[in-house]
PDB file of N, CA and C in Angstrom:
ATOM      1  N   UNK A   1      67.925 131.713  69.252  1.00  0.00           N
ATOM      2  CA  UNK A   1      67.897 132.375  67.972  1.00  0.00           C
ATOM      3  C   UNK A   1      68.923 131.701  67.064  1.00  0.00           C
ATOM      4  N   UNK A   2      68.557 131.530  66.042  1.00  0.00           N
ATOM      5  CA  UNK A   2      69.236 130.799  64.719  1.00  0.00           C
ATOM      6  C   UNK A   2      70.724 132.038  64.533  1.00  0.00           C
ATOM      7  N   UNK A   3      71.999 131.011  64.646  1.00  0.00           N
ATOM      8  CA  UNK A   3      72.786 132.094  64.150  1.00  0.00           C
ATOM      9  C   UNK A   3      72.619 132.824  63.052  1.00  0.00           C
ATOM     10  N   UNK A   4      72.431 132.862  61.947  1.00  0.00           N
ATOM     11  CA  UNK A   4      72.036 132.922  60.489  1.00  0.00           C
ATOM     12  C   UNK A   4      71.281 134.714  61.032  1.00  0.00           C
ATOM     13  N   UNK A   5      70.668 134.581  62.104  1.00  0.00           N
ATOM     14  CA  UNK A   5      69.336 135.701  62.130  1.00  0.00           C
ATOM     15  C   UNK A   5      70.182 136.600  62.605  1.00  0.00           C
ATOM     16  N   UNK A   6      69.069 138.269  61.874  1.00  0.00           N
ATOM     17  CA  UNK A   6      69.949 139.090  62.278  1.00  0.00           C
ATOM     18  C   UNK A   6      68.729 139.934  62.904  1.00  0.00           C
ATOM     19  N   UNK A   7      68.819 141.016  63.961  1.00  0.00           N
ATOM     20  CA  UNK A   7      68.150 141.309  65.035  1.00  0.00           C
ATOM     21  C   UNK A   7      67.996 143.080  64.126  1.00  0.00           C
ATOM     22  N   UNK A   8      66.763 142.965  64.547  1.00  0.00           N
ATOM     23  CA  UNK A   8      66.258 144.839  64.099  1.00  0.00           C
ATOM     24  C   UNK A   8      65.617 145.591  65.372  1.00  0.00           C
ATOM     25  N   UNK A   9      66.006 146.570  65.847  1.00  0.00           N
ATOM     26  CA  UNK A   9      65.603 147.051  67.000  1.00  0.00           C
ATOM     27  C   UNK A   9      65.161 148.856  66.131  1.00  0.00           C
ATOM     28  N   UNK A  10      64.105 149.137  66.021  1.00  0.00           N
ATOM     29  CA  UNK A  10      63.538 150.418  65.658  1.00  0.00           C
ATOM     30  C   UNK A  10      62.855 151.193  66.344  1.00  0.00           C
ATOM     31  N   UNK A  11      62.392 150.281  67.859  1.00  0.00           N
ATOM     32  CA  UNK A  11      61.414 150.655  68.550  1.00  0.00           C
ATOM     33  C   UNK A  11      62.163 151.108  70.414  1.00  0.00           C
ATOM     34  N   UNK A  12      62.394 150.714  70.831  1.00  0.00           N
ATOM     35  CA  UNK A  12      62.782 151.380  72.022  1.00  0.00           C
ATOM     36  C   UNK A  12      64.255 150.386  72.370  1.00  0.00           C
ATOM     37  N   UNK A  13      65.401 151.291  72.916  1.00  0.00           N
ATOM     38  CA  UNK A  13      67.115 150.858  72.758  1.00  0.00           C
ATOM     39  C   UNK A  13      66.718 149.750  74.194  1.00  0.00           C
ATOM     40  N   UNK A  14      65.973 150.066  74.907  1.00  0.00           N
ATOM     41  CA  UNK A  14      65.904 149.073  76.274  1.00  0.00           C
ATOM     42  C   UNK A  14      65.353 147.593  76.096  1.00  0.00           C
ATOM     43  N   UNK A  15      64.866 147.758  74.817  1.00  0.00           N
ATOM     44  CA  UNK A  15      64.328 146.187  74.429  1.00  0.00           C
ATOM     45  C   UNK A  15      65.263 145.086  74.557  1.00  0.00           C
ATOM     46  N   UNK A  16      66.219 145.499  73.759  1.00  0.00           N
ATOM     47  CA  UNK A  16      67.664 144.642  73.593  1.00  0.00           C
ATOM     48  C   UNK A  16      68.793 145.061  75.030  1.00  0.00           C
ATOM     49  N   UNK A  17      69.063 143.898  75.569  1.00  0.00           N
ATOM     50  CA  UNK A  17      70.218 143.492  76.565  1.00  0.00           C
ATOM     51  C   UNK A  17      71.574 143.437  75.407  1.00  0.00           C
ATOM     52  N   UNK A  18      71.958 145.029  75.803  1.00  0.00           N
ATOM     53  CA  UNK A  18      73.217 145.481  74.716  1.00  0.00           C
ATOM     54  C   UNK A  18      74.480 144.237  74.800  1.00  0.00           C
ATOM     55  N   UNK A  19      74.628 144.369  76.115  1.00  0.00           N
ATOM     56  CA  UNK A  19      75.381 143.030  76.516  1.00  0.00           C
ATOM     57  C   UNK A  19      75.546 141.976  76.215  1.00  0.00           C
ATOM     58  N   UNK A  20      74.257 141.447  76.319  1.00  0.00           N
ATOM     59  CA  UNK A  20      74.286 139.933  75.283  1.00  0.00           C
ATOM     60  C   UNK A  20      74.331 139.899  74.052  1.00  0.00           C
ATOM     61  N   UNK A  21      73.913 140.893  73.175  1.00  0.00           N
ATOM     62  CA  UNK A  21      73.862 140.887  72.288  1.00  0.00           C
ATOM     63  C   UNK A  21      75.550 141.158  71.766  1.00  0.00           C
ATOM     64  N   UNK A  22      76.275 141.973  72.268  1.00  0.00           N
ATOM     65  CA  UNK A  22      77.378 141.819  72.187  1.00  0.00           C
ATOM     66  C   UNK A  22      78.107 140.462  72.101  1.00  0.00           C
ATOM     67  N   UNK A  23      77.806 139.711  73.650  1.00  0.00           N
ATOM     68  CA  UNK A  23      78.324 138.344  73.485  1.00  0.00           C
ATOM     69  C   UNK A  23      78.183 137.768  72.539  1.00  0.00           C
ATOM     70  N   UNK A  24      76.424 137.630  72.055  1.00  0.00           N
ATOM     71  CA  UNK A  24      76.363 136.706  70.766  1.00  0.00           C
ATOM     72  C   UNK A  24      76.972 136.932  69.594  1.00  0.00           C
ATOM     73  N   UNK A  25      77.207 138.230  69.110  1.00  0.00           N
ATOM     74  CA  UNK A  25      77.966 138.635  68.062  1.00  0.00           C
ATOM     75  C   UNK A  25      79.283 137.880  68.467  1.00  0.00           C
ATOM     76  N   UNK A  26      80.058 138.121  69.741  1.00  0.00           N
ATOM     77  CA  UNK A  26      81.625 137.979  69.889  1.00  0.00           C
ATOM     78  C   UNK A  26      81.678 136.268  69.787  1.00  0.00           C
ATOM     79  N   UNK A  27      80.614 135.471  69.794  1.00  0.00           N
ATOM     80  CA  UNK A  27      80.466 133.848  69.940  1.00  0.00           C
ATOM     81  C   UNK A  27      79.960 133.425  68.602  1.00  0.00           C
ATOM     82  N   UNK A  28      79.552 134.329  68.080  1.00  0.00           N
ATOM     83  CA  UNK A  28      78.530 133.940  66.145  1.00  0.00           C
ATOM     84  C   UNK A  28      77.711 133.457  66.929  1.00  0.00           C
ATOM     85  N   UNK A  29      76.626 133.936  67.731  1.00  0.00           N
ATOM     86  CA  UNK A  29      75.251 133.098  67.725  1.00  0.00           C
ATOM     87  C   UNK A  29      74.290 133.678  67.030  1.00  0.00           C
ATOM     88  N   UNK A  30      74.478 135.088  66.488  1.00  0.00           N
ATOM     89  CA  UNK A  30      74.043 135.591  65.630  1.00  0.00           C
ATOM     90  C   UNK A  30      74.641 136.660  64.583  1.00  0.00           C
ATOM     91  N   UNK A  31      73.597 136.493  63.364  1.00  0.00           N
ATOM     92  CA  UNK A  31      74.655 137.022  61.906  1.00  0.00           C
ATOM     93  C   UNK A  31      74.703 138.836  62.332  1.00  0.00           C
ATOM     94  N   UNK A  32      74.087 139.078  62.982  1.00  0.00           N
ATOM     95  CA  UNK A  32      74.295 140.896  63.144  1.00  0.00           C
ATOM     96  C   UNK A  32      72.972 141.627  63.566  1.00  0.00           C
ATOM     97  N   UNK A  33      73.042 142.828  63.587  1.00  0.00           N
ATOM     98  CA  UNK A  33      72.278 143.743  63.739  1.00  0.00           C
ATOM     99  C   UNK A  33      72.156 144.957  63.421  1.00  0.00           C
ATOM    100  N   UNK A  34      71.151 145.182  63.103  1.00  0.00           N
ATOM    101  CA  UNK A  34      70.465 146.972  62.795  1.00  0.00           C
ATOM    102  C   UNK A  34      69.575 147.551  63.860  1.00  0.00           C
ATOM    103  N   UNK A  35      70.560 148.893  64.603  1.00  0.00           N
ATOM    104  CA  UNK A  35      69.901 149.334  65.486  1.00  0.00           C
ATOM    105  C   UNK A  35      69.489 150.584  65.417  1.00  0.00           C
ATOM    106  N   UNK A  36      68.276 151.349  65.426  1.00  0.00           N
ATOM    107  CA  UNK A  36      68.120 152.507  65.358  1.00  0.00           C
ATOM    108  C   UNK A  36      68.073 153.786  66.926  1.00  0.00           C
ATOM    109  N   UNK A  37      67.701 152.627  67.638  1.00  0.00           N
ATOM    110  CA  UNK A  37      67.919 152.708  69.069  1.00  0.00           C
ATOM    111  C   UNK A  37      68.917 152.195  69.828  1.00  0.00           C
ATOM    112  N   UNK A  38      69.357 152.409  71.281  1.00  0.00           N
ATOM    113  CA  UNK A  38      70.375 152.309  71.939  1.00  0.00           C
ATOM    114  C   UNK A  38      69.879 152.256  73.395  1.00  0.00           C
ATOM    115  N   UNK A  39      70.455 151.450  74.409  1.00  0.00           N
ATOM    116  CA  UNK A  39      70.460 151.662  75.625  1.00  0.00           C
ATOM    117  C   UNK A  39      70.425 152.882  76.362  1.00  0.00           C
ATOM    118  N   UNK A  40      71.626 153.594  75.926  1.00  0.00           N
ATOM    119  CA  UNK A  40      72.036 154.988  76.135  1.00  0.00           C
ATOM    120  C   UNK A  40      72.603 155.660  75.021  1.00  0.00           C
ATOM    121  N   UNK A  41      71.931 157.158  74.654  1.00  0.00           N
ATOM    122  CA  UNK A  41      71.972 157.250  73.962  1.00  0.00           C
ATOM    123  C   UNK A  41      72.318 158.887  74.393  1.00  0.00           C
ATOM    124  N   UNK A  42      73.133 159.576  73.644  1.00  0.00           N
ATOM    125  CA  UNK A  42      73.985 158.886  72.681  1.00  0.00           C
ATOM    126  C   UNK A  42      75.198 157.972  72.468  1.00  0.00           C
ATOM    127  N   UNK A  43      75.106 157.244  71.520  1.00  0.00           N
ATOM    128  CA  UNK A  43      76.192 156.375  71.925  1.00  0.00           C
ATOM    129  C   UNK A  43      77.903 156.532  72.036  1.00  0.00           C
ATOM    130  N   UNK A  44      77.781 155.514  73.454  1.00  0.00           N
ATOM    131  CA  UNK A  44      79.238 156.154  73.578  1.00  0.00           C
ATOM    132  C   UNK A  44      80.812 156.089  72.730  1.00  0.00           C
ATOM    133  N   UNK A  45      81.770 156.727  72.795  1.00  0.00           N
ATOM    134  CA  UNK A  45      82.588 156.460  71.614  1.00  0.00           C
ATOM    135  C   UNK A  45      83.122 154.859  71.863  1.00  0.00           C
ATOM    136  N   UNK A  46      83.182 154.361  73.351  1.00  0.00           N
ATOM    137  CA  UNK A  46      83.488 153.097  73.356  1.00  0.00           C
ATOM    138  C   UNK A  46      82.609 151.451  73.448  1.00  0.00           C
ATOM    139  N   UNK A  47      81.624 151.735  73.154  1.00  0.00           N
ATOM    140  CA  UNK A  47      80.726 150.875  73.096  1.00  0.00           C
ATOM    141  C   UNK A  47      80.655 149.796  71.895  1.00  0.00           C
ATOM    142  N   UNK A  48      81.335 148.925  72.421  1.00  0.00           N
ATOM    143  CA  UNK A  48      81.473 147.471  71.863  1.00  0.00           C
ATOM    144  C   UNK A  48      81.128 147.183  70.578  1.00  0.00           C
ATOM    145  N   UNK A  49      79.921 147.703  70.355  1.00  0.00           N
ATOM    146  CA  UNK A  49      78.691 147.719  69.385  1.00  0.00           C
ATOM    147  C   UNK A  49      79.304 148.182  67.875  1.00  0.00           C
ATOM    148  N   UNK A  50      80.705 149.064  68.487  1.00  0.00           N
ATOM    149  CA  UNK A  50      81.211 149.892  66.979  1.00  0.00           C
ATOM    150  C   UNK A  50      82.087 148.987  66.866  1.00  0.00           C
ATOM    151  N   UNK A  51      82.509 148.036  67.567  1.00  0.00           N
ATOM    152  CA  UNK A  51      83.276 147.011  67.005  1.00  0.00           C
ATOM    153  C   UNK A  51      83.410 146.071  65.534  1.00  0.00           C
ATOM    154  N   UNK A  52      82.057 146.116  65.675  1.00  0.00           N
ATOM    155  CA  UNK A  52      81.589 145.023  64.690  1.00  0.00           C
ATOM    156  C   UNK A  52      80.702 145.213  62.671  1.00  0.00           C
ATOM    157  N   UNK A  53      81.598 144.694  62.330  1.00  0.00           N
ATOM    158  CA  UNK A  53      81.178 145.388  60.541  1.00  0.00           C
ATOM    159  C   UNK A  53      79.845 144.749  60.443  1.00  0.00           C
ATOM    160  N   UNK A  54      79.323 144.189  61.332  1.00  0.00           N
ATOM    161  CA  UNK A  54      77.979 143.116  61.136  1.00  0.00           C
ATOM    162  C   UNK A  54      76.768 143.507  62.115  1.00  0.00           C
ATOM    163  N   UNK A  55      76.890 144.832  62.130  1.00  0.00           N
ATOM    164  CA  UNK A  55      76.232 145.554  63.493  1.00  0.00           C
ATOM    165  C   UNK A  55      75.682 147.127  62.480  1.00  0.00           C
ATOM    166  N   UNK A  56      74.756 147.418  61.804  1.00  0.00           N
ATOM    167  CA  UNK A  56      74.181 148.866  61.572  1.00  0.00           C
ATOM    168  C   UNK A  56      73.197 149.545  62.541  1.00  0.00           C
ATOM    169  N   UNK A  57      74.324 151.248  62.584  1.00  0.00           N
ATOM    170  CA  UNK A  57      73.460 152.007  63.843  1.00  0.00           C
ATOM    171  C   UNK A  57      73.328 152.809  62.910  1.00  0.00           C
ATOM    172  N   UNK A  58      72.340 153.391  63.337  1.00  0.00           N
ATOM    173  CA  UNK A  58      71.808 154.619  62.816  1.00  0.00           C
ATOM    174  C   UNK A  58      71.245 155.856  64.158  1.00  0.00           C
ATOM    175  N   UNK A  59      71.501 157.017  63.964  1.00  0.00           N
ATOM    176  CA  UNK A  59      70.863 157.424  65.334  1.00  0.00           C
ATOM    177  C   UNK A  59      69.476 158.255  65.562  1.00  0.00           C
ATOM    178  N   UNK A  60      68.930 157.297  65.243  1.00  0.00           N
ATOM    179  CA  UNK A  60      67.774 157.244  65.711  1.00  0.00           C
ATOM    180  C   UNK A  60      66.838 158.416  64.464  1.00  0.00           C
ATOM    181  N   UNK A  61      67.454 158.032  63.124  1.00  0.00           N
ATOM    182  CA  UNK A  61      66.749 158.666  61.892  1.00  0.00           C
ATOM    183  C   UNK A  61      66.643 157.884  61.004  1.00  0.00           C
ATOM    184  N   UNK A  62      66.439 156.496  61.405  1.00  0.00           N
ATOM    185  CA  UNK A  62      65.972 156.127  60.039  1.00  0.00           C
ATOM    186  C   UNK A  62      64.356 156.247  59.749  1.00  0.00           C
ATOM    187  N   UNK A  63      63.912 157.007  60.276  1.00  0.00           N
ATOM    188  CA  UNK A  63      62.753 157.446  59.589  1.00  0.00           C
ATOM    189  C   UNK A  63      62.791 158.572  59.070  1.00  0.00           C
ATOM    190  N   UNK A  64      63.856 158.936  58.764  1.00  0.00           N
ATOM    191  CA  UNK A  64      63.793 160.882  58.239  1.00  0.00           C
ATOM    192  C   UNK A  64      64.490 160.814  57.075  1.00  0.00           C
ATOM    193  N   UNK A  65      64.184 159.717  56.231  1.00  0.00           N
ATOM    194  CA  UNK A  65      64.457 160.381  54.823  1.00  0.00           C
ATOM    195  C   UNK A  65      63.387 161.085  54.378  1.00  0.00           C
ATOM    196  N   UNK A  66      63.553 161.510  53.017  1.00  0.00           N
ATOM    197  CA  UNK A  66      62.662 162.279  52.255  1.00  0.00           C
ATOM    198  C   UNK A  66      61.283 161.670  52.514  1.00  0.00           C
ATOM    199  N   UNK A  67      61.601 160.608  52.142  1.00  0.00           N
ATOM    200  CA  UNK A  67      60.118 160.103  51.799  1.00  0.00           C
ATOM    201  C   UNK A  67      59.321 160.051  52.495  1.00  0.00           C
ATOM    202  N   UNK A  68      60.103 159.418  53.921  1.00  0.00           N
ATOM    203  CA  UNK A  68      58.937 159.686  55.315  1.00  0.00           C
ATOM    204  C   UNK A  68      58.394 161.119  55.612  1.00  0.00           C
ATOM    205  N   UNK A  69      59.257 162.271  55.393  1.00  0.00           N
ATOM    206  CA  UNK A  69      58.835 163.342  55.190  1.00  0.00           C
ATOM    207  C   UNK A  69      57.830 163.739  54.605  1.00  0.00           C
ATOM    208  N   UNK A  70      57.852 163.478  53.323  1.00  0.00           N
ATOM    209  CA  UNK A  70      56.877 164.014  52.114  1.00  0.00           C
ATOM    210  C   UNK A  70      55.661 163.022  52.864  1.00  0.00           C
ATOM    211  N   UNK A  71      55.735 161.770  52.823  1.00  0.00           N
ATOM    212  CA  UNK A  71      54.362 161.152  53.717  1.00  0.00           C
ATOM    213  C   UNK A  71      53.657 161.562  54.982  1.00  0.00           C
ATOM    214  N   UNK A  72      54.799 162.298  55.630  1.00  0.00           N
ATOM    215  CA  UNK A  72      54.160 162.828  57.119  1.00  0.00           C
ATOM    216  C   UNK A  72      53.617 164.148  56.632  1.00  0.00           C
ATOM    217  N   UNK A  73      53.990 165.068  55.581  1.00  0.00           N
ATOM    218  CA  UNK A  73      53.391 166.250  55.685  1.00  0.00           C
ATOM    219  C   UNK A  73      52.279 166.034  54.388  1.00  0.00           C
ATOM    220  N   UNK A  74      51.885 165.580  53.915  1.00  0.00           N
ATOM    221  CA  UNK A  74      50.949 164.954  53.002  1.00  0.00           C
ATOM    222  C   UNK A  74      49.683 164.436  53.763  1.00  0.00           C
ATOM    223  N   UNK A  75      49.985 163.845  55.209  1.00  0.00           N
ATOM    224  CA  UNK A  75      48.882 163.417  55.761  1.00  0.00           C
ATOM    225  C   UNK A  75      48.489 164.364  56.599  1.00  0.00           C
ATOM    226  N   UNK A  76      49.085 165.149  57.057  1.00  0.00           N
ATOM    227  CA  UNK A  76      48.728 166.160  57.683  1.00  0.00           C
ATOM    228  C   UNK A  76      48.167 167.705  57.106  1.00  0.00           C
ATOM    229  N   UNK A  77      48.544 167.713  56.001  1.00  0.00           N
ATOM    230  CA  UNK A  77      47.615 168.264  54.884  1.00  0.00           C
ATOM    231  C   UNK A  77      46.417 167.517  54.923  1.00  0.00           C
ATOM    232  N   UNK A  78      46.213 166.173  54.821  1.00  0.00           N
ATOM    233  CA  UNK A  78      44.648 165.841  54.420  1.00  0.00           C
ATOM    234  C   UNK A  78      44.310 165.816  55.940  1.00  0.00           C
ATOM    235  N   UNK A  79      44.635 165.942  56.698  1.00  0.00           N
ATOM    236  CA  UNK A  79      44.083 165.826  58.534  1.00  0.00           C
ATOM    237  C   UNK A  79      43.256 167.273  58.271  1.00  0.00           C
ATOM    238  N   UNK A  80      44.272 168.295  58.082  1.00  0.00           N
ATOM    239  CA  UNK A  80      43.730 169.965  58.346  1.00  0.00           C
ATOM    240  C   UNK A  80      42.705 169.796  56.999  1.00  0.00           C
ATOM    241  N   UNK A  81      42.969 169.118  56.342  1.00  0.00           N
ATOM    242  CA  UNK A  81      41.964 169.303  55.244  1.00  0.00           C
ATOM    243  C   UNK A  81      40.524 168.648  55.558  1.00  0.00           C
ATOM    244  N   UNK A  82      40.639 167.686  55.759  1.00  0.00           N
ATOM    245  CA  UNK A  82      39.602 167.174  56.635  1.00  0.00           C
ATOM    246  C   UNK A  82      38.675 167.619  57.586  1.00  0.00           C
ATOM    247  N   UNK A  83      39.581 168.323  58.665  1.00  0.00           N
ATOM    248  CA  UNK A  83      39.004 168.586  59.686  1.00  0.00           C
ATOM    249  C   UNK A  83      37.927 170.430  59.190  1.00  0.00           C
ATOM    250  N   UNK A  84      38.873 170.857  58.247  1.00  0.00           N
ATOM    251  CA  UNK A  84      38.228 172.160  57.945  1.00  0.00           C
ATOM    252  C   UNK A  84      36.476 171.445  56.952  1.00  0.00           C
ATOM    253  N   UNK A  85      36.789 170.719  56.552  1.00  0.00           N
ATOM    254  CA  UNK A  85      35.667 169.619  55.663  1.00  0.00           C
ATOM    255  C   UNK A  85      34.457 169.612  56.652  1.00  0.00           C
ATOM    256  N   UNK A  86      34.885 169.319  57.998  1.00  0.00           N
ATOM    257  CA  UNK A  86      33.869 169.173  58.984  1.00  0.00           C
ATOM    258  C   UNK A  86      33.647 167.312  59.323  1.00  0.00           C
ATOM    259  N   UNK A  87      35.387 166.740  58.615  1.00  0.00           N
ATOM    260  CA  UNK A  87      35.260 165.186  58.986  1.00  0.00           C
ATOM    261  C   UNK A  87      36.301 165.042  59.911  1.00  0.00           C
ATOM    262  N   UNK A  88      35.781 163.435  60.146  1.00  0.00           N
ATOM    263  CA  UNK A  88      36.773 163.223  60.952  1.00  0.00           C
ATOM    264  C   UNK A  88      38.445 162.636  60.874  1.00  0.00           C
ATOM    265  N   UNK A  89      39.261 163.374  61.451  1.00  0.00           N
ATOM    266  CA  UNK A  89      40.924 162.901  61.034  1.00  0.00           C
ATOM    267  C   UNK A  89      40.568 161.381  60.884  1.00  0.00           C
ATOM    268  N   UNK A  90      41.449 160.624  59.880  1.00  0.00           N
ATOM    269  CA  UNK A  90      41.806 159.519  60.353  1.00  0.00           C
ATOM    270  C   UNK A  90      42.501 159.216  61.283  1.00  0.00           C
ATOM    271  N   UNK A  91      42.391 158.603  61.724  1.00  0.00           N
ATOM    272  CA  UNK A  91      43.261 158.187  62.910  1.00  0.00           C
ATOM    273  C   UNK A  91      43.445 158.730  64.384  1.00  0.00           C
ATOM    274  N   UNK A  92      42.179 159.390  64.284  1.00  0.00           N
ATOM    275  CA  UNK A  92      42.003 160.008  65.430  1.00  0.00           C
ATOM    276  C   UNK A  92      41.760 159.172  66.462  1.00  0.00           C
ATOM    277  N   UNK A  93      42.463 159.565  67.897  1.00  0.00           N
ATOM    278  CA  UNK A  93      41.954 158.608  69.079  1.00  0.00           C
ATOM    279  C   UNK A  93      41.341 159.816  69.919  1.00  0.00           C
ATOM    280  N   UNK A  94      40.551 159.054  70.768  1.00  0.00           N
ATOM    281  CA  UNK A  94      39.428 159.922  71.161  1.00  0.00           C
ATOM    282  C   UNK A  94      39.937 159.346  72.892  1.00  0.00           C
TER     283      UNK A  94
END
């Protein structure tokens, strides 16, 4: 990985080897990271990870601003709306 790059983890904390990723930060092999996930979670008060000004955690809400809100209950209005319609949800898996 290009030092320059910086790593986004949104999807599951076990993806990323916390460890190395540590190293590479402590060596510059890479410019930082944004994590919304964690190995273990919650994170602990001593975990390396808070070391670093080039490292954003979030715990595990960066999908809960407003907006994702207002979009999740907006679609679920047109789901029940739908379904009372006699159609089918989008996104339905069968």
């Amino acid at each position: 990985m290009k030092d320059t790059a910086f790593i986004i983890n949104t999807a599951r904390g076990s993806l990323i080897d916390e460890a190395a990723l540590v190293d590479a930060l402590e060596h510059g092999q890479i410019a930082g990271a944004a994590l919304d996930v964690l190995e273990t979670e919650p994170m602990s008060k001593d975990n390396p990870l808070r070391n670093f000004d080039n490292v954003w955690i979030t715990s595990h809400l960066a999908g809960q601003t407003v907006e994702a809100r207002e979009r999740a209950g907006i679609a679920a209005a047109r789901t029940v709306i739908d379904v009372l319609d006699g159609k089918e949800p989008v996104g339905l898996i069968a």
